[in-house]
N, C-alpha and C. Protein backbone atom coordinates (compact mmCIF):
# COMPACT_ATOMS: atom_id res chain seq x y z
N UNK A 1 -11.34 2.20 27.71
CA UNK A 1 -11.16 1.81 26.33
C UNK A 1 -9.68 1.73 26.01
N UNK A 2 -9.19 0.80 25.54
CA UNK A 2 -8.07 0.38 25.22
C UNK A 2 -7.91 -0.72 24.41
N UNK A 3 -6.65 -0.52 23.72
CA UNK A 3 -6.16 -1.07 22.14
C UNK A 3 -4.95 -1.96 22.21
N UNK A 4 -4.66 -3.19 21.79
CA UNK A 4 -3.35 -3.59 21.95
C UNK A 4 -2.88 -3.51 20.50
N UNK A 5 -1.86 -3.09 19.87
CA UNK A 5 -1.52 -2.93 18.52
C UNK A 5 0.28 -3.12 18.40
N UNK A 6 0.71 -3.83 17.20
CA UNK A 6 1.95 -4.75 16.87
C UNK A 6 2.60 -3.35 15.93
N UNK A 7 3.64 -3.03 16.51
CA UNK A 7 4.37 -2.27 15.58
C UNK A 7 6.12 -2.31 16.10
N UNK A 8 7.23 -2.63 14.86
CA UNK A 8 8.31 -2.39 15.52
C UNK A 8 8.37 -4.00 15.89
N UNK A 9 7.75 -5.06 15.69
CA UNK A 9 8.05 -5.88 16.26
C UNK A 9 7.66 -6.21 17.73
N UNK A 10 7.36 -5.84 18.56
CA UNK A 10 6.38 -5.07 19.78
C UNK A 10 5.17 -4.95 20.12
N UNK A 11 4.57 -5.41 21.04
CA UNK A 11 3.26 -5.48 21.38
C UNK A 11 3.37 -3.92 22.38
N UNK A 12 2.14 -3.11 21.79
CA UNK A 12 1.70 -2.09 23.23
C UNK A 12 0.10 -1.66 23.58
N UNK A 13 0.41 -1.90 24.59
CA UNK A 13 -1.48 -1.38 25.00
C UNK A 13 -1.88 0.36 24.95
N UNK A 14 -2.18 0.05 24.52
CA UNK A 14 -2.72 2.00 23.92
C UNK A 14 -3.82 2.31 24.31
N UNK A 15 -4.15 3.66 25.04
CA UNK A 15 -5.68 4.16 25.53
C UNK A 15 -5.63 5.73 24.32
N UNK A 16 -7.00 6.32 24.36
CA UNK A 16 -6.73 7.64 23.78
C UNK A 16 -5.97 8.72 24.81
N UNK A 17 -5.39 9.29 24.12
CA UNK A 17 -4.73 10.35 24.88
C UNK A 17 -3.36 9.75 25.63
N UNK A 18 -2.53 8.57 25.52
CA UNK A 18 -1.61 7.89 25.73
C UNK A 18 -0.83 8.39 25.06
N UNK A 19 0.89 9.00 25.29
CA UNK A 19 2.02 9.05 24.68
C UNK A 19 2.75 7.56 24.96
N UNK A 20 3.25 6.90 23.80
CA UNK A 20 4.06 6.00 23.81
C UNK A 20 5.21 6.63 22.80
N UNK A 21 6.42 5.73 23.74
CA UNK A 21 7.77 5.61 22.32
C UNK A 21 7.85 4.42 22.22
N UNK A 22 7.68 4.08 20.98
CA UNK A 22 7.65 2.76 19.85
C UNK A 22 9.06 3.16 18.88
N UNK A 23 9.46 1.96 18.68
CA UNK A 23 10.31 1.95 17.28
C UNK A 23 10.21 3.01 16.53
N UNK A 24 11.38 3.19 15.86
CA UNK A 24 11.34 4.63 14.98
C UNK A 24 10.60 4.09 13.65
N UNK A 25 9.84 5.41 13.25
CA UNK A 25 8.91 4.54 11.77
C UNK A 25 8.72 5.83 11.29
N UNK A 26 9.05 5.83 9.67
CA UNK A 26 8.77 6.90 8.86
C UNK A 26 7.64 7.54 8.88
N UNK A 27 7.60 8.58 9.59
CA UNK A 27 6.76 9.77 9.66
C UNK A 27 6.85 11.01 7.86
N UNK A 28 4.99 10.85 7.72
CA UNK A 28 4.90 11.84 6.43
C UNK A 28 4.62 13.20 7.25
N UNK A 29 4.52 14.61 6.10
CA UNK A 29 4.62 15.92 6.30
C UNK A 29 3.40 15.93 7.34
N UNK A 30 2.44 15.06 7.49
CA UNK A 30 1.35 15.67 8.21
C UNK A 30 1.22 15.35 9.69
N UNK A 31 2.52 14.43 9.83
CA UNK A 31 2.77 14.07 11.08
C UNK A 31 1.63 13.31 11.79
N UNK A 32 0.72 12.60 11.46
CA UNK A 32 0.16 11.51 11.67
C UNK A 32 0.30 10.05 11.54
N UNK A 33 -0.09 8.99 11.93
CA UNK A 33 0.66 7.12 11.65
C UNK A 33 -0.68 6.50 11.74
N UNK A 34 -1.00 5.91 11.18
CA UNK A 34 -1.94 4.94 11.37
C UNK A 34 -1.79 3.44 11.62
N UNK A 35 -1.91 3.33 12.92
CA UNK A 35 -1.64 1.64 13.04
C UNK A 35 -2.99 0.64 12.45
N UNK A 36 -2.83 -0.19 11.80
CA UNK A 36 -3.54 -0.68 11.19
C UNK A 36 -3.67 -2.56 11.95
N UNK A 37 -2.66 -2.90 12.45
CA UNK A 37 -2.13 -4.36 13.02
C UNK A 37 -2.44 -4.28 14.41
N UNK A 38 -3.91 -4.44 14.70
CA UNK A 38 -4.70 -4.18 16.00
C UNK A 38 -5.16 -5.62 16.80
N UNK A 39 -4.48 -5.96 17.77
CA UNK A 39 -4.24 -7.29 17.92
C UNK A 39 -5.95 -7.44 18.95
N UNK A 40 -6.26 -6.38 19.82
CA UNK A 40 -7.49 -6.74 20.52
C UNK A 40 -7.72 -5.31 20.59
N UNK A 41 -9.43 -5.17 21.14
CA UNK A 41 -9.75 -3.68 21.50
C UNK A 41 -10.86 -4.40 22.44
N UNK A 42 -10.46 -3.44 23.53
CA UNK A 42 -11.57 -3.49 24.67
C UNK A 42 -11.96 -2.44 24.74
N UNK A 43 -13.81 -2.46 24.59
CA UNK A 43 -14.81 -1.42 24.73
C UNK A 43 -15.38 -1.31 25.40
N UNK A 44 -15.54 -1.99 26.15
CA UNK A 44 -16.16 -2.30 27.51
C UNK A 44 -15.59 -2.63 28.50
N UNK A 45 -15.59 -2.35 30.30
CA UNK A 45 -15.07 -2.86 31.20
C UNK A 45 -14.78 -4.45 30.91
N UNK A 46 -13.55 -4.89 31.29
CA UNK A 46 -13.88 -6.15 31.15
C UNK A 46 -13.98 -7.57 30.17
N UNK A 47 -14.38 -6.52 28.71
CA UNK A 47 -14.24 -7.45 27.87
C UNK A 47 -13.02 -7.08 26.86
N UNK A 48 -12.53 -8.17 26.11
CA UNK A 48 -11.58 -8.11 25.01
C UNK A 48 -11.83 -8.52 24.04
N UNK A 49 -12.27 -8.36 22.42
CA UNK A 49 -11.94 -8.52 21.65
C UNK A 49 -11.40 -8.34 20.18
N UNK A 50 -11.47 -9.29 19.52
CA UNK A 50 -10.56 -8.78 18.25
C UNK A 50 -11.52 -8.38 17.09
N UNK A 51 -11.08 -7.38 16.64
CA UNK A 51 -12.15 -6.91 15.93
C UNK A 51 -12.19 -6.87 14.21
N UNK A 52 -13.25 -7.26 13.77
CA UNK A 52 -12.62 -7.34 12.13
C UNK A 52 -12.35 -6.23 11.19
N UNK A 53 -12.67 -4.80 11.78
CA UNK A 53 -11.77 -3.85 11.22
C UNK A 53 -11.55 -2.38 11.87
N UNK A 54 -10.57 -2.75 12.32
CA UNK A 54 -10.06 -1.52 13.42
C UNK A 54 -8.67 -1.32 13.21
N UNK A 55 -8.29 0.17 13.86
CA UNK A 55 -7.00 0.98 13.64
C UNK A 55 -6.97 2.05 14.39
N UNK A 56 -5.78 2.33 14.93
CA UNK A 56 -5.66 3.36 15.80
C UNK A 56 -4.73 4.14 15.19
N UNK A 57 -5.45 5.51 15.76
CA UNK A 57 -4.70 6.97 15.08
C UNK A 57 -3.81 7.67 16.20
N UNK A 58 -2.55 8.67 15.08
CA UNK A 58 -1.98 8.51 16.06
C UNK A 58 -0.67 9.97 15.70
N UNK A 59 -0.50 11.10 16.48
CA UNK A 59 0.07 12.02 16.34
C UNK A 59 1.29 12.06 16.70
N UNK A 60 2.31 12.64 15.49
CA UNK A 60 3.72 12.17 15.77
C UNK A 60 4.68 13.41 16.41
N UNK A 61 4.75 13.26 17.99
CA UNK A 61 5.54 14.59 18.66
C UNK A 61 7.17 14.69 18.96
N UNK A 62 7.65 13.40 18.25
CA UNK A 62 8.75 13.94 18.24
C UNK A 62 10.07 12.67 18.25
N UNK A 63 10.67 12.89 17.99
CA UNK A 63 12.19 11.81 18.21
C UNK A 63 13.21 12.13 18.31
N UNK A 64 13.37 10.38 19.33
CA UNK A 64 14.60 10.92 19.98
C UNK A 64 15.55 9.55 20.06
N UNK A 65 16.06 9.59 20.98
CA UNK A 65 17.36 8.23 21.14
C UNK A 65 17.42 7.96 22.55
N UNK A 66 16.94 6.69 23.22
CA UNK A 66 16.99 6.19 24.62
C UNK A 66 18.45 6.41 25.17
N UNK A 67 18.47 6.05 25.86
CA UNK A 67 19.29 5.83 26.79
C UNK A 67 20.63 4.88 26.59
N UNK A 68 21.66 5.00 27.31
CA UNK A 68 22.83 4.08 26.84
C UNK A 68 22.75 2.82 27.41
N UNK A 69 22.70 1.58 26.63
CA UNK A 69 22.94 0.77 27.35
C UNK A 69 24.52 0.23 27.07
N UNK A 70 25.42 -0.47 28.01
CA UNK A 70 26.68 -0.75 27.91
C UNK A 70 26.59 -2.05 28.01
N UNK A 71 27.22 -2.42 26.80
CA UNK A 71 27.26 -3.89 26.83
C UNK A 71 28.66 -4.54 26.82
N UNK A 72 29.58 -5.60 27.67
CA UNK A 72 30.52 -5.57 28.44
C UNK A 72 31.13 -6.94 28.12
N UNK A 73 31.62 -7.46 27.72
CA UNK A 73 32.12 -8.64 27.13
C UNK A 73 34.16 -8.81 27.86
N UNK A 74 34.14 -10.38 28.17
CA UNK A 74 35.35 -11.08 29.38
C UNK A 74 35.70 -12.16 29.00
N UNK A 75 36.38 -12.37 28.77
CA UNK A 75 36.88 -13.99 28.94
C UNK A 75 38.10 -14.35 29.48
N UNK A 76 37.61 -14.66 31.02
CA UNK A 76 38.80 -14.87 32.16
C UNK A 76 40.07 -15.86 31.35
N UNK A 77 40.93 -15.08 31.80
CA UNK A 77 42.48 -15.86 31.95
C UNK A 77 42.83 -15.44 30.28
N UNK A 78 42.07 -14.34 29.53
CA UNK A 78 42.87 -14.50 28.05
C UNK A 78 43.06 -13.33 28.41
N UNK A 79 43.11 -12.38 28.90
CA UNK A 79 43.41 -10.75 28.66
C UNK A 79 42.66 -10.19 27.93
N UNK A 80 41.22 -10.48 28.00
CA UNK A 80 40.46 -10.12 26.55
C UNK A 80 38.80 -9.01 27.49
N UNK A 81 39.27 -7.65 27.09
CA UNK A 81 37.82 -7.02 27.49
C UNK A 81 37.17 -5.90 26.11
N UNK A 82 35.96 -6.19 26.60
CA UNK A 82 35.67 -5.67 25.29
C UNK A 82 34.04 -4.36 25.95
N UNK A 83 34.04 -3.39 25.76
CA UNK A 83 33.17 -2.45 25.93
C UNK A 83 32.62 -2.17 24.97
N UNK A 84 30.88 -2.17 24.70
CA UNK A 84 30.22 -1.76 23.80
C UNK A 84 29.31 -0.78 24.01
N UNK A 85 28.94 0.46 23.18
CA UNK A 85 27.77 0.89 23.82
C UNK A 85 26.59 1.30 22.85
N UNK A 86 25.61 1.55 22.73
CA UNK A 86 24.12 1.50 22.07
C UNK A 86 22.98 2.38 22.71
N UNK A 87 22.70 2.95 21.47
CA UNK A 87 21.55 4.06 21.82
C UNK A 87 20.53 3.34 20.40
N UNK A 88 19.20 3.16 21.19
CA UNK A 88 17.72 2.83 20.01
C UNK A 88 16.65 3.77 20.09
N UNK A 89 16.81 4.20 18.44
CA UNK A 89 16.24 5.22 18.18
C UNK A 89 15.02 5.15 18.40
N UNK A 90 14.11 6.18 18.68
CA UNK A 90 12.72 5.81 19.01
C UNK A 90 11.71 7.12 18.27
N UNK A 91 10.37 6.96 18.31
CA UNK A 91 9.52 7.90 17.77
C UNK A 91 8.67 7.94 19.19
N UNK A 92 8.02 9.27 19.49
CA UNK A 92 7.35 9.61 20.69
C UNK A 92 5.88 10.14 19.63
N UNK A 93 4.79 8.99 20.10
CA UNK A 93 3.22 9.58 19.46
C UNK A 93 2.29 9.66 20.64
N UNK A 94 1.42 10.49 20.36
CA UNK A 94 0.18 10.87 21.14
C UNK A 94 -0.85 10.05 20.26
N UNK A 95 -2.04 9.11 20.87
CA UNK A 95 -2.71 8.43 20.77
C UNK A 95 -4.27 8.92 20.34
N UNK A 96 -4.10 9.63 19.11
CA UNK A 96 -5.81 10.74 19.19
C UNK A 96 -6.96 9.37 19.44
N UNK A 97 -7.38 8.32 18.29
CA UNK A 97 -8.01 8.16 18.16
C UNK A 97 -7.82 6.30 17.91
N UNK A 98 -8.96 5.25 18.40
CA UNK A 98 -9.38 4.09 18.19
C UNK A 98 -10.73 4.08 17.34
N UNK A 99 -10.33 3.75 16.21
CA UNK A 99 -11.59 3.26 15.39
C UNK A 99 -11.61 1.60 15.17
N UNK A 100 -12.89 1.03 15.32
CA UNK A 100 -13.09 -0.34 15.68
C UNK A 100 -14.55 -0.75 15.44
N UNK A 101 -14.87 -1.65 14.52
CA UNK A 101 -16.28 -1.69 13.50
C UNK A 101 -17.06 -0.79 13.77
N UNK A 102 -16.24 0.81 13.38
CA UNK A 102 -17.14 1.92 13.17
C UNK A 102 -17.50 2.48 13.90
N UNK A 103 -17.00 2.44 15.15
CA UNK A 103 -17.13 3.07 16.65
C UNK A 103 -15.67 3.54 16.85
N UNK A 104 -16.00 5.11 16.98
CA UNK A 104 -14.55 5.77 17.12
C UNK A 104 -14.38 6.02 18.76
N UNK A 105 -13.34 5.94 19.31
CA UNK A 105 -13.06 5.99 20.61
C UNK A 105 -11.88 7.49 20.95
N UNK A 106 -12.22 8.74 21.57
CA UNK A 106 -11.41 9.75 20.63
C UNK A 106 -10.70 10.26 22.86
N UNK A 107 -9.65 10.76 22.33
CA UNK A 107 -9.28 11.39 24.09
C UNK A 107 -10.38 12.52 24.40
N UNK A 108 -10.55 12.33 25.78
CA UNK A 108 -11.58 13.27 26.09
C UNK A 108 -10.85 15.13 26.67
């Protein structure tokens, strides 16, 4: 059982019991997210589809900031260098639950 769901701009395939880091997104006191923008759900081996009202639940463990990337900018023969560097913030969730026309899909 698995979920594909749009958040952040971003497509990710989600099972229950899956940690993903997605885009950072305002987390409330109870530390839960509800994705609501559920692009397909497969319930069965094999099959995919889109369902007319489904959402996946989703527990919020923590944030943090990736990794550096260095971005490096030249332009031969002017004397010109330029070093940049970038960290994207991220949110780390645990995947409790797929609900999908009323069939909940929960980690075992």
């Amino acid at each position: 059982m698995y979920a594909v769901i749009r958040t952040g701009g971003k497509q990710y395939r989600v099972a229950p019991g899956d940690v993903v880091k997605i885009e950072s997104v305002v987390s409330d006191e109870n530390q839960t997210i509800e994705f609501s923008d559920v692009l397909a759900v497969s319930g069965e081996p094999g099959t995919v589809a889109k369902p007319s009202t489904a959402k996946v639940i989703a527990e919020v463990m923590g944030e943090g900031r990736g990794d550096k990337i260095l971005v490096f900018h030249l332009k031969r023969k002017k004397q010109y260098k330029k070093l940049q560097g970038h960290r994207q913030n991220f949110t780390e969730v645990r995947i409790k639950a797929i609900e999908a026309d009323g069939v909940t899909y929960s980690a075992a």
